[in-house]
C-alpha atoms as a PDB file:
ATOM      1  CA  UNK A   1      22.668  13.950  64.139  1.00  0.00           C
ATOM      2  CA  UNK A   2      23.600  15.358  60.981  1.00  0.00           C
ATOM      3  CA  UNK A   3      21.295  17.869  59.430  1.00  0.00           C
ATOM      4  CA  UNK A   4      21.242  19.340  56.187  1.00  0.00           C
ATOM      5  CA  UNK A   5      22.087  22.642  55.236  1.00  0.00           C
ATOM      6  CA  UNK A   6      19.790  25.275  54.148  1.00  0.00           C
ATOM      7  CA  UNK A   7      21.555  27.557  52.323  1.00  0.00           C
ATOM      8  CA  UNK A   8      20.497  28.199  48.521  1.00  0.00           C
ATOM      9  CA  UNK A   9      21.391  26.627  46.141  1.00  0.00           C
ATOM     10  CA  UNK A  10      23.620  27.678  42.918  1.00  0.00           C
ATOM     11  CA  UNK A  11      23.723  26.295  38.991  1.00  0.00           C
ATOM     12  CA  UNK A  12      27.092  26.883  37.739  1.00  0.00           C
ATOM     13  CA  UNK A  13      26.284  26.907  33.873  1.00  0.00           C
ATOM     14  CA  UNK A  14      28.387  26.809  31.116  1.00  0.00           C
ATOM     15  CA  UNK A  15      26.523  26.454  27.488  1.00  0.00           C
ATOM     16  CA  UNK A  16      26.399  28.286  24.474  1.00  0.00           C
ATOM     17  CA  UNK A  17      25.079  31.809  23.942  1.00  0.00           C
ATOM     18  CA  UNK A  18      21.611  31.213  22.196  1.00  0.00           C
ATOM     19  CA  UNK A  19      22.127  35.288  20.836  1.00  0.00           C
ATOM     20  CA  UNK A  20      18.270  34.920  19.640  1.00  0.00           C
ATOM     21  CA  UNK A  21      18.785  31.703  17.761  1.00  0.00           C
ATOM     22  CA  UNK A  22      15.163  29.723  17.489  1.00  0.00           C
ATOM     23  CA  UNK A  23      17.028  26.690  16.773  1.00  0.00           C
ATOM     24  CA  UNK A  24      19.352  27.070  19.990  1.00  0.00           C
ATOM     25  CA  UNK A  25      17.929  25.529  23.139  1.00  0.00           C
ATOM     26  CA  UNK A  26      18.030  28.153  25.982  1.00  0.00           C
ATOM     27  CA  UNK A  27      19.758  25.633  29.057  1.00  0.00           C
ATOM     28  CA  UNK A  28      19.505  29.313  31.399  1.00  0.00           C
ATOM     29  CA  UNK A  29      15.475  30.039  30.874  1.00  0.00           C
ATOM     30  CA  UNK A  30      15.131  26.396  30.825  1.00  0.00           C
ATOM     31  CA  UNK A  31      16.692  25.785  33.747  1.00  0.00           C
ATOM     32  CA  UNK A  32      15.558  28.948  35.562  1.00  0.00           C
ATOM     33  CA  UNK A  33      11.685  28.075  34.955  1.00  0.00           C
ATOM     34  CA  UNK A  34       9.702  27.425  38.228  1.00  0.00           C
ATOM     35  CA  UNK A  35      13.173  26.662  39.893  1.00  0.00           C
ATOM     36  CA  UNK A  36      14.168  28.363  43.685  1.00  0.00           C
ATOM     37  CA  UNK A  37      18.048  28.538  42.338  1.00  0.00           C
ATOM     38  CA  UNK A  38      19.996  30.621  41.236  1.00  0.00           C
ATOM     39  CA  UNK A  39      21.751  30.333  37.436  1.00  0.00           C
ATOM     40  CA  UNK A  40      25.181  31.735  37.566  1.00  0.00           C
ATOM     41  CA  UNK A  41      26.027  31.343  33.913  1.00  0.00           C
ATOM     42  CA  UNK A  42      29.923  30.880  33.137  1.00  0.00           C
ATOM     43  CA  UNK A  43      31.090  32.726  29.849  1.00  0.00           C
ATOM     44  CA  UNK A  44      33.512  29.908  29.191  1.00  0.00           C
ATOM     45  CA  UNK A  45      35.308  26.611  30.075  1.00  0.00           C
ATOM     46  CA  UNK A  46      38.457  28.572  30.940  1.00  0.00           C
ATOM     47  CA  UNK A  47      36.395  30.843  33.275  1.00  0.00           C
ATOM     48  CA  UNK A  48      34.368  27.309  34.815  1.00  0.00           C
ATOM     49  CA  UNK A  49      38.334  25.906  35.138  1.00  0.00           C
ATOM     50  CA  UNK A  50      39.630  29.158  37.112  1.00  0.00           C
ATOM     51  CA  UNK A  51      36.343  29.029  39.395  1.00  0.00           C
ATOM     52  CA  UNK A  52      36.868  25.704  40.471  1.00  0.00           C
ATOM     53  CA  UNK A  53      40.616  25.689  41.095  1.00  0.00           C
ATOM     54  CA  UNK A  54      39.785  28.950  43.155  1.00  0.00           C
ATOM     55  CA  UNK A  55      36.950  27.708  45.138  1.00  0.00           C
ATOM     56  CA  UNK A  56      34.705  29.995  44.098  1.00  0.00           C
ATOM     57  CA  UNK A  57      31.984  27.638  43.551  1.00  0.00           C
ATOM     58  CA  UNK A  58      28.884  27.869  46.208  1.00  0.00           C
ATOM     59  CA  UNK A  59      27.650  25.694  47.980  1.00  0.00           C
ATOM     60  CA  UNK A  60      24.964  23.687  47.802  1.00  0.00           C
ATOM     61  CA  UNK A  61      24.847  23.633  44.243  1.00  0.00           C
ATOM     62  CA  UNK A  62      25.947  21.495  40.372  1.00  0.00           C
ATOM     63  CA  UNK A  63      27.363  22.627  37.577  1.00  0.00           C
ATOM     64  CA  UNK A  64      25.774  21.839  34.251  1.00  0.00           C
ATOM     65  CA  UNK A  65      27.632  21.839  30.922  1.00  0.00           C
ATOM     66  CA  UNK A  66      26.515  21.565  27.378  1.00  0.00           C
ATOM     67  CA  UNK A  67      29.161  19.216  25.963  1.00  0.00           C
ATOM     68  CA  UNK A  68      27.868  20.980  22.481  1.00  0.00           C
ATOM     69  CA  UNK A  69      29.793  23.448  23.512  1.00  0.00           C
ATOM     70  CA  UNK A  70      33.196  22.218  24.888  1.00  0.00           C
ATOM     71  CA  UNK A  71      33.361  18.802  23.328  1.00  0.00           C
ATOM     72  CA  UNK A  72      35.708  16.321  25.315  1.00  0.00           C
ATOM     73  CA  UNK A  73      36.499  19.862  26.813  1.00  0.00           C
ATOM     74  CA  UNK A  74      33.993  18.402  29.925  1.00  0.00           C
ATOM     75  CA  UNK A  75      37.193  16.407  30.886  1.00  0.00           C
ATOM     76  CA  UNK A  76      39.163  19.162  32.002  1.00  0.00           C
ATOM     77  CA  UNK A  77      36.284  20.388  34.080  1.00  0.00           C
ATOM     78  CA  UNK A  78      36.155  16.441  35.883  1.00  0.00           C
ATOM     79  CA  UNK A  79      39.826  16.743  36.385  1.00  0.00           C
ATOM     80  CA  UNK A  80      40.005  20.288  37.760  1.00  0.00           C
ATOM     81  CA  UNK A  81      36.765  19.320  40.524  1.00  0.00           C
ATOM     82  CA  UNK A  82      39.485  16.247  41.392  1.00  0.00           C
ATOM     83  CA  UNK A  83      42.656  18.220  41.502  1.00  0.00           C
ATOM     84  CA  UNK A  84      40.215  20.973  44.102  1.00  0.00           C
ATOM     85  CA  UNK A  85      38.543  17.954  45.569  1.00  0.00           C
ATOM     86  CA  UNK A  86      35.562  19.883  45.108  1.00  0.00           C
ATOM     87  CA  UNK A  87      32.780  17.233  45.225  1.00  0.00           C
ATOM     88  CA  UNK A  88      30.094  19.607  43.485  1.00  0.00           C
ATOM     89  CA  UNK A  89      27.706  17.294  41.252  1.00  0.00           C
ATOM     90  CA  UNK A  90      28.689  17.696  37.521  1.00  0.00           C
ATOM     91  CA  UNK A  91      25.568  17.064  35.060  1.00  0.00           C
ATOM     92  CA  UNK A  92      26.548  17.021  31.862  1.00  0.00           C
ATOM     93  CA  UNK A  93      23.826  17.926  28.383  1.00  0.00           C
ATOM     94  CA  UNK A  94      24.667  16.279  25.007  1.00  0.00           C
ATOM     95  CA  UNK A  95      23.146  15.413  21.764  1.00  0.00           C
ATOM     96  CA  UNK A  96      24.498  12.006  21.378  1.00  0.00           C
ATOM     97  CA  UNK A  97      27.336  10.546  23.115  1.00  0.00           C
ATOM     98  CA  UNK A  98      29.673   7.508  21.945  1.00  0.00           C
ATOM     99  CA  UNK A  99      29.135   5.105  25.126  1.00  0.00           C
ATOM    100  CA  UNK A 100      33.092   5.160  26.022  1.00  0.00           C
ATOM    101  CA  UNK A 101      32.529   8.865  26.197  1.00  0.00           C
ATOM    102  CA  UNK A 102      29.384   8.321  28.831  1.00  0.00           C
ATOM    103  CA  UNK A 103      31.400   5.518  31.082  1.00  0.00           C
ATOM    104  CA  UNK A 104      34.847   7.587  31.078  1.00  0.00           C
ATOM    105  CA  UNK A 105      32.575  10.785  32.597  1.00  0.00           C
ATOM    106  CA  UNK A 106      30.602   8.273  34.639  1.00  0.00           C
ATOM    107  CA  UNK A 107      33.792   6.668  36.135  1.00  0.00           C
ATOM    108  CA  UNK A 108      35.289  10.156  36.253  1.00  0.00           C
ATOM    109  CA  UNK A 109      32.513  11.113  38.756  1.00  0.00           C
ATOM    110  CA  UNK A 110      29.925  13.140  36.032  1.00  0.00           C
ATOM    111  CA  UNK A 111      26.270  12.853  38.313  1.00  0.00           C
ATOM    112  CA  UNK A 112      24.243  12.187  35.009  1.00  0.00           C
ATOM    113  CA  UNK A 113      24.640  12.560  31.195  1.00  0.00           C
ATOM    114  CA  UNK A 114      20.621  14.436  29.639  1.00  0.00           C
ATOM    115  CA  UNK A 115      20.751  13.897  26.399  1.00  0.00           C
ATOM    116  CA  UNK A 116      18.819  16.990  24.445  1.00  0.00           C
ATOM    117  CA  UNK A 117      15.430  15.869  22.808  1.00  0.00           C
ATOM    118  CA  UNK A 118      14.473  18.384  20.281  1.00  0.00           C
ATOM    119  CA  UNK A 119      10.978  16.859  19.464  1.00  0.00           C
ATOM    120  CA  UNK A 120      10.257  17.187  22.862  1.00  0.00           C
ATOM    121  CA  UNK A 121      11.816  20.082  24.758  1.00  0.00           C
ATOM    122  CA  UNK A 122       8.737  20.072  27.478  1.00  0.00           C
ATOM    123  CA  UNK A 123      10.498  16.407  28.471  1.00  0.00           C
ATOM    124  CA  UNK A 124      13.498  16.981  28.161  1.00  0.00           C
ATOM    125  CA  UNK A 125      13.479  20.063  30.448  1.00  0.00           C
ATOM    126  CA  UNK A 126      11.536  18.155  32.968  1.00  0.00           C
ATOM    127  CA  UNK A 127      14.542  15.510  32.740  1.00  0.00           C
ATOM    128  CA  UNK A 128      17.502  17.899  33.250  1.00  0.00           C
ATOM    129  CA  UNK A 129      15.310  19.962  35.974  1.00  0.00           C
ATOM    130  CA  UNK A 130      15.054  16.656  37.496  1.00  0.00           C
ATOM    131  CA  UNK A 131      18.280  15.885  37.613  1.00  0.00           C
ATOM    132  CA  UNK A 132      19.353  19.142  39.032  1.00  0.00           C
ATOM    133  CA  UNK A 133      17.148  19.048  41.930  1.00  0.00           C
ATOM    134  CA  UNK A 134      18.517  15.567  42.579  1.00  0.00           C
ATOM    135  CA  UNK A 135      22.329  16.942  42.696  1.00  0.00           C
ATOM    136  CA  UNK A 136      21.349  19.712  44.807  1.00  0.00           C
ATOM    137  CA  UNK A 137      19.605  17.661  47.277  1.00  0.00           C
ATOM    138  CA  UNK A 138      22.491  15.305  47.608  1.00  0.00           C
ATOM    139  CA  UNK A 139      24.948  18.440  48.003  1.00  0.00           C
ATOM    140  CA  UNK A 140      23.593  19.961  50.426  1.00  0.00           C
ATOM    141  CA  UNK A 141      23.238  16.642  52.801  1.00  0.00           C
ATOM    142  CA  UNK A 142      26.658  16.171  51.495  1.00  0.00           C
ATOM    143  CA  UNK A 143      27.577  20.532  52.879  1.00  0.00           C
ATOM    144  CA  UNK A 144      25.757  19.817  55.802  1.00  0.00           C
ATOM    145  CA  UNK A 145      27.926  16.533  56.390  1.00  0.00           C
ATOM    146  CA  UNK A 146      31.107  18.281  56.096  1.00  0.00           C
ATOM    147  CA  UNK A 147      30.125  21.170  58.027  1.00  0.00           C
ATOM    148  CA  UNK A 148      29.129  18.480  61.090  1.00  0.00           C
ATOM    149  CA  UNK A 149      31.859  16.575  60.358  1.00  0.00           C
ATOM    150  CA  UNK A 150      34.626  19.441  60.635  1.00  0.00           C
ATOM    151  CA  UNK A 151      32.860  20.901  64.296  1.00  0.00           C
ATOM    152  CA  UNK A 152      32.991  17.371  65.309  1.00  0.00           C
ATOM    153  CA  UNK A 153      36.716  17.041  64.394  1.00  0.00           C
ATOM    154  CA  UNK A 154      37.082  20.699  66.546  1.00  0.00           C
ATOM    155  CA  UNK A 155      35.316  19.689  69.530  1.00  0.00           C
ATOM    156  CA  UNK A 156      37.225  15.607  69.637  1.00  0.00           C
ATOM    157  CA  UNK A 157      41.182  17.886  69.028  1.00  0.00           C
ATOM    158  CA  UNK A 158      39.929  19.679  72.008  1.00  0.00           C
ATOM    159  CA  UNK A 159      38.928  17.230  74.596  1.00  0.00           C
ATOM    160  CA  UNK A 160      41.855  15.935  77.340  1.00  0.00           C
ATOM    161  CA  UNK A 161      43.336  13.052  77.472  1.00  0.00           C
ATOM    162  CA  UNK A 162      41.434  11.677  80.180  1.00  0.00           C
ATOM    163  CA  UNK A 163      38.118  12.950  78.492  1.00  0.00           C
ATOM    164  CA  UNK A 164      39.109  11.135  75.267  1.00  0.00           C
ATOM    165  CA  UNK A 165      39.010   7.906  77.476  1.00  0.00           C
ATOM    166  CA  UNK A 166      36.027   8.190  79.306  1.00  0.00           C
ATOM    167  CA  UNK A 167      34.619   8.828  75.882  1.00  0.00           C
ATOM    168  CA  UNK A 168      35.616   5.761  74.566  1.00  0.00           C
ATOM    169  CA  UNK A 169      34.326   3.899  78.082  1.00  0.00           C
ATOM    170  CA  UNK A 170      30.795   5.590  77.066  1.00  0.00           C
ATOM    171  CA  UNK A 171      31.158   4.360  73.485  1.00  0.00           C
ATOM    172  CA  UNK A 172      31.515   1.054  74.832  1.00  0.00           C
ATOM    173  CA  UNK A 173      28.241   1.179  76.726  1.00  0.00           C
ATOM    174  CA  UNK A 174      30.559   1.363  80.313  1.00  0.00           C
ATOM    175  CA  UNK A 175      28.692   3.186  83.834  1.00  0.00           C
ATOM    176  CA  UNK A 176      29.837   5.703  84.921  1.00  0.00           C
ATOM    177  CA  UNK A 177      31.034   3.782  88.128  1.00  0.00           C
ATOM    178  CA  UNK A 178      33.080   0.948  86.186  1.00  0.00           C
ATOM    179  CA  UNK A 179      34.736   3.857  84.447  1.00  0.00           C
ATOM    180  CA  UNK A 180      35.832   5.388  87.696  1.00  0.00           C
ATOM    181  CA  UNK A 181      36.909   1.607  88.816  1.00  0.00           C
ATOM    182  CA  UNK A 182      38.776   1.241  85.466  1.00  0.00           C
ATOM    183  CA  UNK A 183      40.702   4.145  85.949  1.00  0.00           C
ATOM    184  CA  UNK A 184      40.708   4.536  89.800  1.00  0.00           C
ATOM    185  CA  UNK A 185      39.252   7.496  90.010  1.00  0.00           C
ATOM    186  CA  UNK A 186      36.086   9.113  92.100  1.00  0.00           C
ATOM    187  CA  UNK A 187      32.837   8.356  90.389  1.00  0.00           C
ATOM    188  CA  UNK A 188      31.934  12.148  91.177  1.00  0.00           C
ATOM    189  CA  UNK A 189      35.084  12.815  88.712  1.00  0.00           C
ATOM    190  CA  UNK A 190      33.833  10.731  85.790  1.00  0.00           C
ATOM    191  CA  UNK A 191      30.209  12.457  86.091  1.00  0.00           C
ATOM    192  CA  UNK A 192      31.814  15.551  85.789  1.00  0.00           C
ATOM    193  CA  UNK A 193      33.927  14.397  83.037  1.00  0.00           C
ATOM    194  CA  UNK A 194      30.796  12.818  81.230  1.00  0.00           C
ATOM    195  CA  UNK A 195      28.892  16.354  81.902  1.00  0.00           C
ATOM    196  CA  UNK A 196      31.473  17.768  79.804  1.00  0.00           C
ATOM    197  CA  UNK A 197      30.967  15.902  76.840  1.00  0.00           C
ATOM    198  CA  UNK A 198      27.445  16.187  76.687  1.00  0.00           C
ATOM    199  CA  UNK A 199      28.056  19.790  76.892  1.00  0.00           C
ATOM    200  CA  UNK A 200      30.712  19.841  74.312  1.00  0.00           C
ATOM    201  CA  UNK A 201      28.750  18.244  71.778  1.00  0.00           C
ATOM    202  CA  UNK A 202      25.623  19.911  72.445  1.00  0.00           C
ATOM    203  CA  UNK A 203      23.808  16.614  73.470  1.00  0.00           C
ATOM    204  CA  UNK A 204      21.211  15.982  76.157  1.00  0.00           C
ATOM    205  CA  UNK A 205      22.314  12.025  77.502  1.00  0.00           C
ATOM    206  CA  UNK A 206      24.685   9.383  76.909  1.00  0.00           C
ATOM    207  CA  UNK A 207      22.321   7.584  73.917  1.00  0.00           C
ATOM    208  CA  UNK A 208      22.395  10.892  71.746  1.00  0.00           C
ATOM    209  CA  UNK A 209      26.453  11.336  72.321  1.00  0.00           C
ATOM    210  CA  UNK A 210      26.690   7.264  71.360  1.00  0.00           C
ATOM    211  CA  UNK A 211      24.508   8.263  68.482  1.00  0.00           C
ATOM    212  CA  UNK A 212      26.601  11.550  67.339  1.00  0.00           C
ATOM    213  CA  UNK A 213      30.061   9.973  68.008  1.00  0.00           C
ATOM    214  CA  UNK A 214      28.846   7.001  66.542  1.00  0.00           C
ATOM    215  CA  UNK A 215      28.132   8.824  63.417  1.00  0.00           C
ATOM    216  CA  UNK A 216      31.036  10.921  63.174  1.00  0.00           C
ATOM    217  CA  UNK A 217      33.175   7.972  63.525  1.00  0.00           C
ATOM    218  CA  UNK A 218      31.145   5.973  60.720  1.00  0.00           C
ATOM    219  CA  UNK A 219      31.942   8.697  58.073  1.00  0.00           C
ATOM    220  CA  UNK A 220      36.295   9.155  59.364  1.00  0.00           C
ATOM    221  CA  UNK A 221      35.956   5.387  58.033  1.00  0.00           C
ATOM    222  CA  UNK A 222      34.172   6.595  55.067  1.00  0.00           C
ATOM    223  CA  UNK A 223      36.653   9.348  54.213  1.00  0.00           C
ATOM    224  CA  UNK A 224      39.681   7.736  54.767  1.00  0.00           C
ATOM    225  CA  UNK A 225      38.721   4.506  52.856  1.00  0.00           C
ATOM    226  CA  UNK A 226      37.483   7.351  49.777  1.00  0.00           C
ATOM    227  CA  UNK A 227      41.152   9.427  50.529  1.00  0.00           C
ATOM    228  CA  UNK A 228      43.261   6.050  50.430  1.00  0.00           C
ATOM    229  CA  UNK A 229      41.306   4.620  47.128  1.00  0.00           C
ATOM    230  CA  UNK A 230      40.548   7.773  45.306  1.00  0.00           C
ATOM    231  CA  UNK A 231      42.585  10.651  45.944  1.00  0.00           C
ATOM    232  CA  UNK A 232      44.898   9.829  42.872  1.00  0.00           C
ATOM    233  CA  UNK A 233      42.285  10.169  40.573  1.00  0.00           C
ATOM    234  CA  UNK A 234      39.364  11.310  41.929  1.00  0.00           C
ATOM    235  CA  UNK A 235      40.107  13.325  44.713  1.00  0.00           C
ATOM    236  CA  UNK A 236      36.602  13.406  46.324  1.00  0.00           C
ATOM    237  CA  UNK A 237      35.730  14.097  50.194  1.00  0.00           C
ATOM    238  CA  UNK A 238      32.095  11.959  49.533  1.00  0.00           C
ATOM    239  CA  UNK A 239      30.896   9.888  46.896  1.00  0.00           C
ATOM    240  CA  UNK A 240      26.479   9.702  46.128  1.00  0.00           C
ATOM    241  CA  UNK A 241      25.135   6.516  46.446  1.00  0.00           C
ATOM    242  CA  UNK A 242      24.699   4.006  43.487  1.00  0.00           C
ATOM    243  CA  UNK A 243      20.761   4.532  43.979  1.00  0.00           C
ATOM    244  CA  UNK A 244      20.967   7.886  43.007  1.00  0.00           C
ATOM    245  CA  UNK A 245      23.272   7.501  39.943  1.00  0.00           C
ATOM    246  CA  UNK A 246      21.546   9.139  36.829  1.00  0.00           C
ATOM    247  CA  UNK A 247      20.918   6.823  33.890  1.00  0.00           C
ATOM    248  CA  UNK A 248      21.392   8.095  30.175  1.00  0.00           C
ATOM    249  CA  UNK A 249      17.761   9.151  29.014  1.00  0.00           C
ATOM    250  CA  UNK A 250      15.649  11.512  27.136  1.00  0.00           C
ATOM    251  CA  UNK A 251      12.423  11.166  29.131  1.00  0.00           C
ATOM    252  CA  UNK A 252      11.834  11.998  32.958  1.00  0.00           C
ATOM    253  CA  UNK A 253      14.763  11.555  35.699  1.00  0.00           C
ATOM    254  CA  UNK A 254      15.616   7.576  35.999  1.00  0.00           C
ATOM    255  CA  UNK A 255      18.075   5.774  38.264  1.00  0.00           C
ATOM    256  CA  UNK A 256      20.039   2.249  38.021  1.00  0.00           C
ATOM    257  CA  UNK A 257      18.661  -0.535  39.065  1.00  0.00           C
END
C-alpha cells in the first residue's frame, strides 16, 4: 500500500522584509515558531517564478506568499506551478481580498487564503501555522503517492507478456489452475509465473498484490481523468480533496462543509 514519505518538509516564503519595522508582521519568525520545517525565504516573486519553472522546489513542502507584497502578482506564481505541473500547496496571506480575487486563486488551485488579523496576531499565527501543517501533510501523502506510483509504473513496463496476463487472471480473482487451463499451459508454469509477481512487487500473497495493483490502477484512472480535464489550465498530477479545502478566516484553521 501506499505510504507516506518522510522526508522534511520545506516553506517556500515569499513576503516582505520586516527590516525592524514594529508595525510589519514577521510571516518567517511566525512561521518558524515551534514548527519542525524549514523556512526557505524567497527574496522575490521573480526569484519564487525561476524556482518553480526549475524544479527547485523540495519536496514535501507549500509555499506561502504575502499578497501585500506582490499584489495580483500571486497569479503568476499559480500559473508558473501549472505550466511545471508542480502540485506544491500554495497558501496565500492577505489583508482583505475582493471575493473574485479569493474564487479566481481558489479555482486556480491556491490551498487557502489567511487573512492577517492585527488585533490578534496570537490567532492569526495559529491559523496560518494551521494551515501549513495541513498542506504539508497532504504533500507528502501526495510525494509518497507519486513516488509508489512511478516504481509501480517500472515494475508493470517490465513484466512479459505472458506475466501481464496472468496478472490480469489474478486481478480477476482466477486459480492458479484455471489460468493454466485458460492459456494451456502447466499449472507448475503459472505458479512460477505468479511467484514472480509477488516478488516483483515486493508482496507476500495474491490478496496484498490484488490490493497494490488494485491501487495503482485506481489512481492511472485518477491521473488521466486530472491530465485529460486539467492539463490546459491547471496542469496538476493530484488534486486535495474538497474536505480539506481551506475556508477564508481570521480565527483557527476551518474547512468547507
Amino acid at each position: 500500500m501506499i505510504d507516506s514519505a518522510n522526508e522534511s518538509a520545506a516553506v517556500f516564503l515569499l513576503a516582505r522584509q520586516t527590516n525592524g519595522e514594529t508595525a510589519t508582521i514577521d510571516l518567517k519568525s511566525m512561521i518558524e515558531t515551534g514548527s519542525d520545517w524549514s523556512v526557505i525565504p524567497c527574496s522575490s516573486s521573480d526569484q519564487l517564478l525561476e524556482w518553480i519553472s526549475e524544479g527547485r522546489l523540495e519536496r514535501p513542502g507549500c509555499l506561502v506568499v504575502d499578497v501585500e507584497l506582490i499584489g495580483d502578482g500571486f497569479q503568476r506564481v499559480q500559473k508558473a506551478l501549472s505550466e511545471a505541473n508542480c502540485s506544491a500547496p500554495l497558501i496565500l496571506v492577505a489583508g482583505e481580498l475582493p471575493i473574485e480575487t479569493v474564487v479566481h486563486a481558489f479555482e486556480n488551485g491556491a490551498w487557502t487564503v489567511v487573512l492577517k488579523s492585527a488585533d490578534n496576531a496570537q490567532k492569526f499565527s495559529g491559523s496560518l501555522r494551521d494551515h501549513i501543517r495541513q498542506a504539508i501533510d497532504w504533500d507528502r501523502f501526495q510525494v509518497g503517492m507519486e513516488k509508489a506510483h512511478r516504481k509501480r509504473n517500472r515494475i508493470l513496463d517490465g513484466l512479459t507478456e505472458r506475466q501481464r496476463k496472468v496478472l490480469n487472471c489474478v486481478m480477476e480473482g482466477m486459480p492458479t489452475k484455471a489460468i493454466a487451463a485458460n492459456y494451456n499451459v502447466s499449472k507448475r508454469l503459472i505458479e512460477f509465473e505468479r511467484s514472480h509477481l509477488l516478488s516483483a512487487f515486493g508482496v507476500g500473497g495474491t490478496a496484498e498484490l490484488t490490493a497494490v495493483v488494485g491501487e495503482h490502477r485506481i489512481v492511472e484512472k485518477l491521473l488521466d481523468r486530472y491530465h485529460r480535464f486539467d492539463s490546459a489550465e491547471v496542469g496538476r498530477s493530484f488534486q486535495r480533496p474538497m474536505a480539506l479545502r481551506g475556508s477564508v478566516s481570521r480565527s483557527t484553521v476551518q474547512v468547507d462543509e
